[in-house]
C-alpha atoms as a PDB file:
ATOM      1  CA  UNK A   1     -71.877 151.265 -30.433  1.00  0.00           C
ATOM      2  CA  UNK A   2     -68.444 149.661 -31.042  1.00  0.00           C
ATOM      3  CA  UNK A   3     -67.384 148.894 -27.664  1.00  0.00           C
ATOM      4  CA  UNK A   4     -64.000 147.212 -29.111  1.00  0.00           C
ATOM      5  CA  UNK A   5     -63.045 151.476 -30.113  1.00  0.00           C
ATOM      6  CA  UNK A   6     -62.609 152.139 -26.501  1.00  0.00           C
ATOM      7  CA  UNK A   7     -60.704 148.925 -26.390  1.00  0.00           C
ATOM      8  CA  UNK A   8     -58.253 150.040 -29.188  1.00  0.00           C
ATOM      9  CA  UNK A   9     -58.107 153.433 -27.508  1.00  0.00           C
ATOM     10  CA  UNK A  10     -56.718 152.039 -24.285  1.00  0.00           C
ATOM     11  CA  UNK A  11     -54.214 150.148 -25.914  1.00  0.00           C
ATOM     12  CA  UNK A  12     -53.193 152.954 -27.595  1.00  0.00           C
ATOM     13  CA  UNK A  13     -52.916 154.555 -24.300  1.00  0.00           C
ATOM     14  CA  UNK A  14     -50.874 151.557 -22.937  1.00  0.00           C
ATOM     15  CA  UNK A  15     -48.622 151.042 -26.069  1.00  0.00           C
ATOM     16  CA  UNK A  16     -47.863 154.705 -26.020  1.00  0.00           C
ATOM     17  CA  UNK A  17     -46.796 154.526 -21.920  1.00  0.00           C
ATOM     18  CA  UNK A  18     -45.370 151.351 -21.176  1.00  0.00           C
ATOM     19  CA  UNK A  19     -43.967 151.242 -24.701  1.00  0.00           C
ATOM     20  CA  UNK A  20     -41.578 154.193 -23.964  1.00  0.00           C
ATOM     21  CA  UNK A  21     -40.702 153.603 -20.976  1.00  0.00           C
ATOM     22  CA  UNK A  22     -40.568 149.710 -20.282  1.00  0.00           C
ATOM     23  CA  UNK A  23     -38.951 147.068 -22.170  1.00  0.00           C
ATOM     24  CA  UNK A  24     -42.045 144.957 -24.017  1.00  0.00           C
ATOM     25  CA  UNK A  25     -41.233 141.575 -22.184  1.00  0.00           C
ATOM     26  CA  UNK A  26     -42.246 143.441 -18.568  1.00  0.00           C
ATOM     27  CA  UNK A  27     -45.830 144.394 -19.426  1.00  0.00           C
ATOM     28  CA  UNK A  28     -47.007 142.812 -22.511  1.00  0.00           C
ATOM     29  CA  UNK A  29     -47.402 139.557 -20.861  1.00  0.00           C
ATOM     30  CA  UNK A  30     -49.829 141.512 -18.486  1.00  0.00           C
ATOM     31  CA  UNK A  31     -53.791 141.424 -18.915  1.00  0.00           C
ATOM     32  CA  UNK A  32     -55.584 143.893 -20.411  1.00  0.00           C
ATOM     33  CA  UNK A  33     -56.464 145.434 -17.025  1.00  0.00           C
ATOM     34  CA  UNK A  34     -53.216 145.042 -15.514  1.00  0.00           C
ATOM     35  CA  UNK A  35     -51.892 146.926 -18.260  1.00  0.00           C
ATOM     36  CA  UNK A  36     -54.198 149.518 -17.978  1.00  0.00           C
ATOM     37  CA  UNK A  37     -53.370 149.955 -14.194  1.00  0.00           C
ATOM     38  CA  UNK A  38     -49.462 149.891 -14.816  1.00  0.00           C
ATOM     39  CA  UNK A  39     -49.930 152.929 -17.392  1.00  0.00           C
ATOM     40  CA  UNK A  40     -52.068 154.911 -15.025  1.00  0.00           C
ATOM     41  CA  UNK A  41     -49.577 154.301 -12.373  1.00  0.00           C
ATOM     42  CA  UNK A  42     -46.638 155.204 -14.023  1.00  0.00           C
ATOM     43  CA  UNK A  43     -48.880 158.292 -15.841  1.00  0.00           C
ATOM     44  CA  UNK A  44     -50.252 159.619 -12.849  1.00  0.00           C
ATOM     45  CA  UNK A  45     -46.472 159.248 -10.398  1.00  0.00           C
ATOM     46  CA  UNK A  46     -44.890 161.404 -13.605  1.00  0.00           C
ATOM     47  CA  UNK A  47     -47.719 163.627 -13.645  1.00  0.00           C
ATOM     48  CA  UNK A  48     -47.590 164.463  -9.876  1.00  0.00           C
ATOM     49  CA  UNK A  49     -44.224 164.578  -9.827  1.00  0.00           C
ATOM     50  CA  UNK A  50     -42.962 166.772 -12.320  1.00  0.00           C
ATOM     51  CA  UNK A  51     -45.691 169.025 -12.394  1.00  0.00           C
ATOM     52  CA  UNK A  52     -44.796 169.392  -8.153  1.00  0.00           C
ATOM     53  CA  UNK A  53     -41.318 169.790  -9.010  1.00  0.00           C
ATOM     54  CA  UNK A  54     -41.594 172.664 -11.672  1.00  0.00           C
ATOM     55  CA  UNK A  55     -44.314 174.443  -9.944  1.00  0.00           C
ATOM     56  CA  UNK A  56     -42.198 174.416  -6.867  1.00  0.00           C
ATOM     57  CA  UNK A  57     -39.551 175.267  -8.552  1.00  0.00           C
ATOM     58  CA  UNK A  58     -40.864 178.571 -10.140  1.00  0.00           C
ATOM     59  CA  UNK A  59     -42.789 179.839  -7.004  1.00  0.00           C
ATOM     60  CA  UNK A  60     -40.209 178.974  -4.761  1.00  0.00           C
ATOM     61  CA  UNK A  61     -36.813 179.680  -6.244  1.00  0.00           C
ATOM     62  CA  UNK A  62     -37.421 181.248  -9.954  1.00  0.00           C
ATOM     63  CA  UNK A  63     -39.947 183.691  -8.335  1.00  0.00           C
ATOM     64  CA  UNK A  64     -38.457 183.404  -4.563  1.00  0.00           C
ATOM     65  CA  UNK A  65     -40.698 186.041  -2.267  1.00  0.00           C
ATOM     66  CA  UNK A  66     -42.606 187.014  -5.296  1.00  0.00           C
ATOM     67  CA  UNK A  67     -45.563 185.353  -4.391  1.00  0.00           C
ATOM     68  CA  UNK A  68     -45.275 183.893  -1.064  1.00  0.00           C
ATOM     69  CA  UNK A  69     -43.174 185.990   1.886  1.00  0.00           C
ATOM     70  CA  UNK A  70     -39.854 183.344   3.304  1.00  0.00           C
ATOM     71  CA  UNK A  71     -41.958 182.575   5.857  1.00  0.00           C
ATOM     72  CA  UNK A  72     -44.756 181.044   4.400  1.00  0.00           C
ATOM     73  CA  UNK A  73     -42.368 178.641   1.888  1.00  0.00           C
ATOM     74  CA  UNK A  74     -42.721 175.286   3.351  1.00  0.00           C
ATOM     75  CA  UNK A  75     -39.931 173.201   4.844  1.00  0.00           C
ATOM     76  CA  UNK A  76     -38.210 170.444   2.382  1.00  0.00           C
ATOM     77  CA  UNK A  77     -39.214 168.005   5.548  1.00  0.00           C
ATOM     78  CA  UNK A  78     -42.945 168.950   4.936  1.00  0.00           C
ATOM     79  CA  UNK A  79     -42.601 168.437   1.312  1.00  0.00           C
ATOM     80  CA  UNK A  80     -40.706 165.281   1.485  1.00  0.00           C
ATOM     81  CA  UNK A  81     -43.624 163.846   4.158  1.00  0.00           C
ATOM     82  CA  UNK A  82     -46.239 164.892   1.493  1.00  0.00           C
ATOM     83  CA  UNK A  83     -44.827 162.778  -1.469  1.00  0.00           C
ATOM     84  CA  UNK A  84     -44.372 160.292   0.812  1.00  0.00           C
ATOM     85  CA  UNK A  85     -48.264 159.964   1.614  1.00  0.00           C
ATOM     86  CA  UNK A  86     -49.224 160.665  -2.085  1.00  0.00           C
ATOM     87  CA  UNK A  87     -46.754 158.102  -3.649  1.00  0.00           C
ATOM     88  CA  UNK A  88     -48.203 155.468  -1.310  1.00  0.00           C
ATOM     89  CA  UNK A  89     -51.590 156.259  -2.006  1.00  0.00           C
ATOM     90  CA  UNK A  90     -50.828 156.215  -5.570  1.00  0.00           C
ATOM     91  CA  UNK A  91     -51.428 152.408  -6.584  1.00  0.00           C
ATOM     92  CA  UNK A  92     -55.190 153.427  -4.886  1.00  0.00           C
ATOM     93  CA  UNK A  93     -55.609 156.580  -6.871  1.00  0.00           C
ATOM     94  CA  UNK A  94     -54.656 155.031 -10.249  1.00  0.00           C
ATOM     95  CA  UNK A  95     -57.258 152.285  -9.733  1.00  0.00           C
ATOM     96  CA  UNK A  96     -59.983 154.250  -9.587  1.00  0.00           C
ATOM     97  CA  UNK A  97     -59.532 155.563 -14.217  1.00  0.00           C
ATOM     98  CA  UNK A  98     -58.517 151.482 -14.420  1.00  0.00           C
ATOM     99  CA  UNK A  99     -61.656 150.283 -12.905  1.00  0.00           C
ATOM    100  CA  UNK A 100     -63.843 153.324 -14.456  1.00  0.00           C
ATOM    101  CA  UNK A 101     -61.949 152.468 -18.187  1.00  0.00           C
ATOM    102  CA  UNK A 102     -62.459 149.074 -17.668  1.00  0.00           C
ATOM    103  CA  UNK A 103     -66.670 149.649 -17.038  1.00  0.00           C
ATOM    104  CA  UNK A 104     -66.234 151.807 -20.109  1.00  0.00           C
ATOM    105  CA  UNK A 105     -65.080 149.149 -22.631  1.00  0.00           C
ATOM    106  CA  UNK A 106     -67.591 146.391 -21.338  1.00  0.00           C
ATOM    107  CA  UNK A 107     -70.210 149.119 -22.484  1.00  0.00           C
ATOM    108  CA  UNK A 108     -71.606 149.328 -18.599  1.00  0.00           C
ATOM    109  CA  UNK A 109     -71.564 153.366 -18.889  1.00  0.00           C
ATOM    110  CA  UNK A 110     -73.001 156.063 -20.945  1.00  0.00           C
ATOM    111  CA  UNK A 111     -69.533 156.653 -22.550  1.00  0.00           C
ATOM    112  CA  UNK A 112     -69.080 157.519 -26.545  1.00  0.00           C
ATOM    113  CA  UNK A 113     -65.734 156.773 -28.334  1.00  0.00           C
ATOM    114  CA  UNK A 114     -65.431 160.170 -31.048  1.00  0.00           C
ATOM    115  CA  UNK A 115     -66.858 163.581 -30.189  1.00  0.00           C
ATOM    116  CA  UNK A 116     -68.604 163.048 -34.160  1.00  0.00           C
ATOM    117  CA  UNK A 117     -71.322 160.404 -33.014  1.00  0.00           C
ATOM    118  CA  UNK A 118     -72.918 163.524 -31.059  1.00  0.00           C
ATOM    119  CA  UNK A 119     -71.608 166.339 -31.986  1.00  0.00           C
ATOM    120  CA  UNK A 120     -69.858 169.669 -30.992  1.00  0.00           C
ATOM    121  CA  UNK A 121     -72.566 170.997 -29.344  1.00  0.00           C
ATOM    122  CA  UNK A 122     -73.843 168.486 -27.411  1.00  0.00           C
ATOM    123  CA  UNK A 123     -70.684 167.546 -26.757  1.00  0.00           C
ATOM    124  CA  UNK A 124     -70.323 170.884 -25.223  1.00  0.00           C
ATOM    125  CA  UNK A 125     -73.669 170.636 -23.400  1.00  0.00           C
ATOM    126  CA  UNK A 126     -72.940 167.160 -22.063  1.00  0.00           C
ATOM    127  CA  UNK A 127     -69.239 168.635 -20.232  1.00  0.00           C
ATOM    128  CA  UNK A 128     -70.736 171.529 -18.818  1.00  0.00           C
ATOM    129  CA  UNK A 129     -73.359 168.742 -17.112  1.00  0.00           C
ATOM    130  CA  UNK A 130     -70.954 166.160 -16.132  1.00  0.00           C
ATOM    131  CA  UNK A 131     -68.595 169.313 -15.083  1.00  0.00           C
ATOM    132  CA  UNK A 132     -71.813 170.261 -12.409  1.00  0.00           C
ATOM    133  CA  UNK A 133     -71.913 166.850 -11.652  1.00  0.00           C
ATOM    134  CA  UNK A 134     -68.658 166.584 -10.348  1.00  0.00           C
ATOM    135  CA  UNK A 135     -68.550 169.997  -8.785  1.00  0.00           C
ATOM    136  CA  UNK A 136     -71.573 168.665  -6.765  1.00  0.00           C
ATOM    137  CA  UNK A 137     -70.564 165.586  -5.910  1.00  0.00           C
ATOM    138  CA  UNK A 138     -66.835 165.977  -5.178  1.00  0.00           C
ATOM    139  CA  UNK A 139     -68.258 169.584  -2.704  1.00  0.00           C
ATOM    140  CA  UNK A 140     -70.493 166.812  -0.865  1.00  0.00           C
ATOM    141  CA  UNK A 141     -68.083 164.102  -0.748  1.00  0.00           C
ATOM    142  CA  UNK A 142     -65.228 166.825   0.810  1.00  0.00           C
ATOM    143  CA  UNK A 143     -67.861 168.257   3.590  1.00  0.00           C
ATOM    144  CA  UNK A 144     -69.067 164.756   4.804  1.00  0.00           C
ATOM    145  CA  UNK A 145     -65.536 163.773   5.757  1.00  0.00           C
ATOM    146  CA  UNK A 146     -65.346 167.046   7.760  1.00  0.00           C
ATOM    147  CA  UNK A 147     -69.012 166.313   9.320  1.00  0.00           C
ATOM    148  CA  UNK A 148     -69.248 162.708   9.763  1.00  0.00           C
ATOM    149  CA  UNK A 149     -66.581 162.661  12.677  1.00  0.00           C
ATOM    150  CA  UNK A 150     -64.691 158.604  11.711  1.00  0.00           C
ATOM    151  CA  UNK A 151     -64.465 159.657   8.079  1.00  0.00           C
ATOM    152  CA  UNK A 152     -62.841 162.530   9.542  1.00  0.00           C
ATOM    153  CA  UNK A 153     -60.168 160.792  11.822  1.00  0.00           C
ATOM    154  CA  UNK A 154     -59.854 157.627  10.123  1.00  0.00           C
ATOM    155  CA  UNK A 155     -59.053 159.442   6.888  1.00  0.00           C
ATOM    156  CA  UNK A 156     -59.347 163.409   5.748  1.00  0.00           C
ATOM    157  CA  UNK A 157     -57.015 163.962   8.896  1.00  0.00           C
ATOM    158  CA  UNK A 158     -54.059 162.523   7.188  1.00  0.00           C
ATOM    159  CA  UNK A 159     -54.587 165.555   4.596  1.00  0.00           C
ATOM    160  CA  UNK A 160     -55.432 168.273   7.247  1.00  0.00           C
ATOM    161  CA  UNK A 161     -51.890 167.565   8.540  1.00  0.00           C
ATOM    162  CA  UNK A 162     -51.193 170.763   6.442  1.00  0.00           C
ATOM    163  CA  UNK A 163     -53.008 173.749   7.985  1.00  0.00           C
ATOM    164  CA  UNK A 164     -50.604 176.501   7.571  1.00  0.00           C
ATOM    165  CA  UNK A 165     -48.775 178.092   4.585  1.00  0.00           C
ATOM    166  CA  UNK A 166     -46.013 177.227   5.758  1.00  0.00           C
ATOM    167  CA  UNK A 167     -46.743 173.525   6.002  1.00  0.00           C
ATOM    168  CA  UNK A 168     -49.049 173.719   2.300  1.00  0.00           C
ATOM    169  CA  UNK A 169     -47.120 172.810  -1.251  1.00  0.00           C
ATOM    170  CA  UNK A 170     -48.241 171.825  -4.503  1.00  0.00           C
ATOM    171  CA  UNK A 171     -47.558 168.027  -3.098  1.00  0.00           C
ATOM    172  CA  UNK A 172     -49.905 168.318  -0.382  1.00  0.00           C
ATOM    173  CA  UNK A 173     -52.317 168.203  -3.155  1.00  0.00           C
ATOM    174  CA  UNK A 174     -52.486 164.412  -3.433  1.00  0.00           C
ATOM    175  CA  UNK A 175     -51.434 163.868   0.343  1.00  0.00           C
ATOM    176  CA  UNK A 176     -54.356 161.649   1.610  1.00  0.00           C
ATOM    177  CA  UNK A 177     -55.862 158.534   2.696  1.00  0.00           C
ATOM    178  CA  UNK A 178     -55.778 156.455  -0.190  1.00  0.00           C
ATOM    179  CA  UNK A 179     -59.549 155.650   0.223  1.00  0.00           C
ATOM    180  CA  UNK A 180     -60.197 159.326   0.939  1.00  0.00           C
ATOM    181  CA  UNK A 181     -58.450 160.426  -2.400  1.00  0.00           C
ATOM    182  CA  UNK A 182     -60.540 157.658  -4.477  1.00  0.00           C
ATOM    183  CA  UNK A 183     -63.962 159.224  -2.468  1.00  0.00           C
ATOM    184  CA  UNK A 184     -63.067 162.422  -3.414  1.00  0.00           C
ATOM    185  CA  UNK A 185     -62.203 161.488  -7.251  1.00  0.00           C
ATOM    186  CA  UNK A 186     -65.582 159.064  -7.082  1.00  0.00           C
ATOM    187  CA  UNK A 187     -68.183 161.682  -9.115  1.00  0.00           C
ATOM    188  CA  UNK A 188     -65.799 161.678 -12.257  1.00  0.00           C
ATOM    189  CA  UNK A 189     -67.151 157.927 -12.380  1.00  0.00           C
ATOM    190  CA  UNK A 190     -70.426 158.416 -11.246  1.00  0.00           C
ATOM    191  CA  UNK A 191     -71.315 161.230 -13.815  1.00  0.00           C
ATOM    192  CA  UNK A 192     -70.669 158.285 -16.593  1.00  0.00           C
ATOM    193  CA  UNK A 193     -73.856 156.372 -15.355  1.00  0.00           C
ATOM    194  CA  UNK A 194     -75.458 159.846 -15.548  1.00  0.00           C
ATOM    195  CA  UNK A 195     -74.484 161.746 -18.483  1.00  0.00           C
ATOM    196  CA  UNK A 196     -73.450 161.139 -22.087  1.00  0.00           C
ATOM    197  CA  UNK A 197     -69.828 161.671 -21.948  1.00  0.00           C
ATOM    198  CA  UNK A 198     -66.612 161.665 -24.426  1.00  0.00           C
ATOM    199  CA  UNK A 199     -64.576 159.172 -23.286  1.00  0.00           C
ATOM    200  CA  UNK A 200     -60.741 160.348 -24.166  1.00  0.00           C
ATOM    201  CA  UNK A 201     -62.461 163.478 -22.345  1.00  0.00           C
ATOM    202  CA  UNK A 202     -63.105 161.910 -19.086  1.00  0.00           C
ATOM    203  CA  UNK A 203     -59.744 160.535 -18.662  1.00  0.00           C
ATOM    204  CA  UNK A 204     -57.855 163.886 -19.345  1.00  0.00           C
ATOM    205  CA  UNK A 205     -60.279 165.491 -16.821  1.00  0.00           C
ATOM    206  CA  UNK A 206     -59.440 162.617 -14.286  1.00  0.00           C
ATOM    207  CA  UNK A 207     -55.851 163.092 -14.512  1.00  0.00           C
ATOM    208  CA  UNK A 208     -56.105 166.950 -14.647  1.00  0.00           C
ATOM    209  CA  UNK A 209     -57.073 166.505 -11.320  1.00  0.00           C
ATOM    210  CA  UNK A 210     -53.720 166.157 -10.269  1.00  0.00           C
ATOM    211  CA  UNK A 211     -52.544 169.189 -12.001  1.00  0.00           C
ATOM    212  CA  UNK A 212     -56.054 171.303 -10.146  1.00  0.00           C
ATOM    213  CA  UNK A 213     -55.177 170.087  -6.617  1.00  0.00           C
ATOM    214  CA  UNK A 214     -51.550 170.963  -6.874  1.00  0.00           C
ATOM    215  CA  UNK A 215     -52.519 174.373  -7.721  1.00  0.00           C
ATOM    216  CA  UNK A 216     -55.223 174.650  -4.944  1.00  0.00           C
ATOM    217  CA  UNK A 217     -52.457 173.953  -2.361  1.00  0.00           C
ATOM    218  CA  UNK A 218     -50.111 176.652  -3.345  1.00  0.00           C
ATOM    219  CA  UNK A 219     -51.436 179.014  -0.978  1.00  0.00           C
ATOM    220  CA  UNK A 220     -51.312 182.218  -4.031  1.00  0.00           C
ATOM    221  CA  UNK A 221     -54.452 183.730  -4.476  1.00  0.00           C
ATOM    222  CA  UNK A 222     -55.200 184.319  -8.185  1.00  0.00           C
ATOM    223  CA  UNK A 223     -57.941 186.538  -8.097  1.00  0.00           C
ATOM    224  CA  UNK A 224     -59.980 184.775 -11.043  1.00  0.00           C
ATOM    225  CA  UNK A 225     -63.580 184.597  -9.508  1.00  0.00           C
ATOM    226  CA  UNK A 226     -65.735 182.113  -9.529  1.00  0.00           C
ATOM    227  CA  UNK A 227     -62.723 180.086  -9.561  1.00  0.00           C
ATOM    228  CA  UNK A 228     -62.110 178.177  -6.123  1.00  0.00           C
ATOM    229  CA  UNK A 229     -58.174 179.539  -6.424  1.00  0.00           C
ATOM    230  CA  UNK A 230     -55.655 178.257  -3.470  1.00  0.00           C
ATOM    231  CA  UNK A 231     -56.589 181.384  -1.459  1.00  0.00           C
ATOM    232  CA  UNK A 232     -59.919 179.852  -0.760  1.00  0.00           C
ATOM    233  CA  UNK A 233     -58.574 176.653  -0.157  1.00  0.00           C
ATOM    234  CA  UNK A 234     -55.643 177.756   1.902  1.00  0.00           C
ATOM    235  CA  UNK A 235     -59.321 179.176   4.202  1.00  0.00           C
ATOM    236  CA  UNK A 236     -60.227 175.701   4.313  1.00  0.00           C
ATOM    237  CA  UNK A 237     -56.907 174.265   5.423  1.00  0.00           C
ATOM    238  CA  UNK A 238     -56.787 176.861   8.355  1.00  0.00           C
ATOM    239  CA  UNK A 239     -60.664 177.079   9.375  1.00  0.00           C
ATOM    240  CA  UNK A 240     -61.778 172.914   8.868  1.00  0.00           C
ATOM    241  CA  UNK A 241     -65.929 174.526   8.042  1.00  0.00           C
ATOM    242  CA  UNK A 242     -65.531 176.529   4.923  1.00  0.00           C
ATOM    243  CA  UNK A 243     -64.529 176.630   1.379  1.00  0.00           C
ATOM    244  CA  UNK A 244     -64.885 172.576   0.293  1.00  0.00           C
ATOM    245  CA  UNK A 245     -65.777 173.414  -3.304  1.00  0.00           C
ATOM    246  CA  UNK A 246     -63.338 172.032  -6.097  1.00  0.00           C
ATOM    247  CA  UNK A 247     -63.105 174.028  -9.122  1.00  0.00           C
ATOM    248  CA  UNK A 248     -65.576 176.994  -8.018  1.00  0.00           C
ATOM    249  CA  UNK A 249     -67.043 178.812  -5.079  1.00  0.00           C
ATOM    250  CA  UNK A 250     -70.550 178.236  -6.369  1.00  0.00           C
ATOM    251  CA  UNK A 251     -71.071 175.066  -3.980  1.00  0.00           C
ATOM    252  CA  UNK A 252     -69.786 176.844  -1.178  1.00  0.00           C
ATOM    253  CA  UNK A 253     -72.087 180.170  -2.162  1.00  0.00           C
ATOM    254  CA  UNK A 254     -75.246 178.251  -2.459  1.00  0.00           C
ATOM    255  CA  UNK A 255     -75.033 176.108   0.608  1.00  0.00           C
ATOM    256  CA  UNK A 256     -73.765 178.734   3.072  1.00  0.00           C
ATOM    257  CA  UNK A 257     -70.072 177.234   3.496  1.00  0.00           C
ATOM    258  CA  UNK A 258     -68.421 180.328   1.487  1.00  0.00           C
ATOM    259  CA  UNK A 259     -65.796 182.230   3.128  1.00  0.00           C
ATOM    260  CA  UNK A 260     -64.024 184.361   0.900  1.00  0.00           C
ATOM    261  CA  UNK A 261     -59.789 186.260   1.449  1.00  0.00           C
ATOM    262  CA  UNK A 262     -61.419 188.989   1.650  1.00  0.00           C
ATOM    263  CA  UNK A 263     -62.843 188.819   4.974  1.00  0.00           C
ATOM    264  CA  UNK A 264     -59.712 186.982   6.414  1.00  0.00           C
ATOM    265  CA  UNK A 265     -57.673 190.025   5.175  1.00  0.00           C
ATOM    266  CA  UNK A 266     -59.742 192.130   6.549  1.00  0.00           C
ATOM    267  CA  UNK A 267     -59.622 190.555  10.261  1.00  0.00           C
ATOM    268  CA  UNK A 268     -56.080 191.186   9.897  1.00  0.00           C
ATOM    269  CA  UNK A 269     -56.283 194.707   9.605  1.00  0.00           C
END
């Protein structure tokens, strides 16, 4: 394999980034990796942000008491508290695709450059795996900082600051310990030690989870099963011991931690 195509790829990445929105004499000076780090950086702070801004926007004030009752809209205080906590954990988050790009390229992972070397089917087949993988790893990851009581204090507390609807937004979604944000983002990396993986594919999955846990936070329950939707998660926020699974409830189903709206909504009545 040509490891220098993942190489090219990256600058690509960095060229297209820092190119735009920096003048040439403020990063091109920078090492490869440095470069790398500044473009996830400055990727992943416009990702978060906008996408927190227009999603708040349109549930809160396009669609005002649509979805969510007054009540339940969280305060601008909460919101503003939330990017503060994700924007400082940021540099920390945006290490984590530098460092797992940067194992890539130096050939240390089982990463392929172009979807053709394996093709579309086992392409397909290798996704779904590393998809499992991650699933898996990131349901573990989330209930041991619950059960292992310093991981807990020290740092998933900072993110169950937000136990209420009223105190959950689309920014609490990247509102942790720095450390506990990289633990929870850690199986993306490990999955490329373990499966056969795209790389381009891997990075847009890395940064989509930005776009996932903003949508998980929202506290409006889409309905779409087996998905792990917000209403689940807005069950975790509230009870601490259910509902740690990441994209679906199948985690939580087959190791006894599911708790589903249904049977909140129907101690209310």
């Amino acid at each position: 394999m040509d490891l220098g195509l993942f190489v090219e790829e990256t600058s690509l990445y960095n060229r297209i980034v820092l190119g735009s929105l920096l003048p040439g004499a403020a990063w091109d000076p920078l090492p490869h990796f440095l470069q790398t780090w500044l473009r996830n950086y400055i990727a992943g702070c416009l990702l978060y942000l906008v996408s927190g801004f227009l999603w708040c926007f349109y549930i809160y004030h396009f669609y005002r008491n649509v979805f969510l009752p007054k009540d339940a809209i969280p305060s601008r205080r909460a919101m503003q508290l939330q990017i503060y906590v994700a924007m400082k954990a940021m540099p920390w988050y945006t290490l984590l695709p530098t460092v797992s790009e940067y194992m890539i390229e130096n050939g240390w992972t089982r990463c392929f450059p172009s979807i053709s070397d394996i093709g579309w089917v086992a392409y397909l087949m290798n996704v779904a795996v590393y998809l499992v993988i991650v699933e898996f790893g990131i349901y573990w990851m989330h209930r041991e900082l619950h059960d292992i009581k310093p991981l807990y204090k020290y740092l998933h507390a900072t993110h169950h600051m937000y136990n209420k609807e009223n105190t959950l937004s689309p920014f609490a979604g990247l509102a942790f310990h720095p450390l506990d944000g990289v633990l929870q983002a850690l199986p993306h990396v490990i999955s490329l030690f373990l499966v056969p993986m795209h790389f381009r594919t891997h990075i847009i999955l890395l940064f989509m989870e930005g776009i996932w846990t903003a949508n998980i936070h929202d506290c409006i329950n889409g309905k779409l099963w087996p998905v792990m939707g917000a209403a689940y998660h807005t069950i975790h926020h509230t009870t601490y011991r259910h509902n740690y699974g990441h994209y679906t409830i199948w985690m939580d189903w087959m190791f006894g931690t599911l708790r589903p709206p249904a049977d909140d909504e129907t101690k209310e009545k």
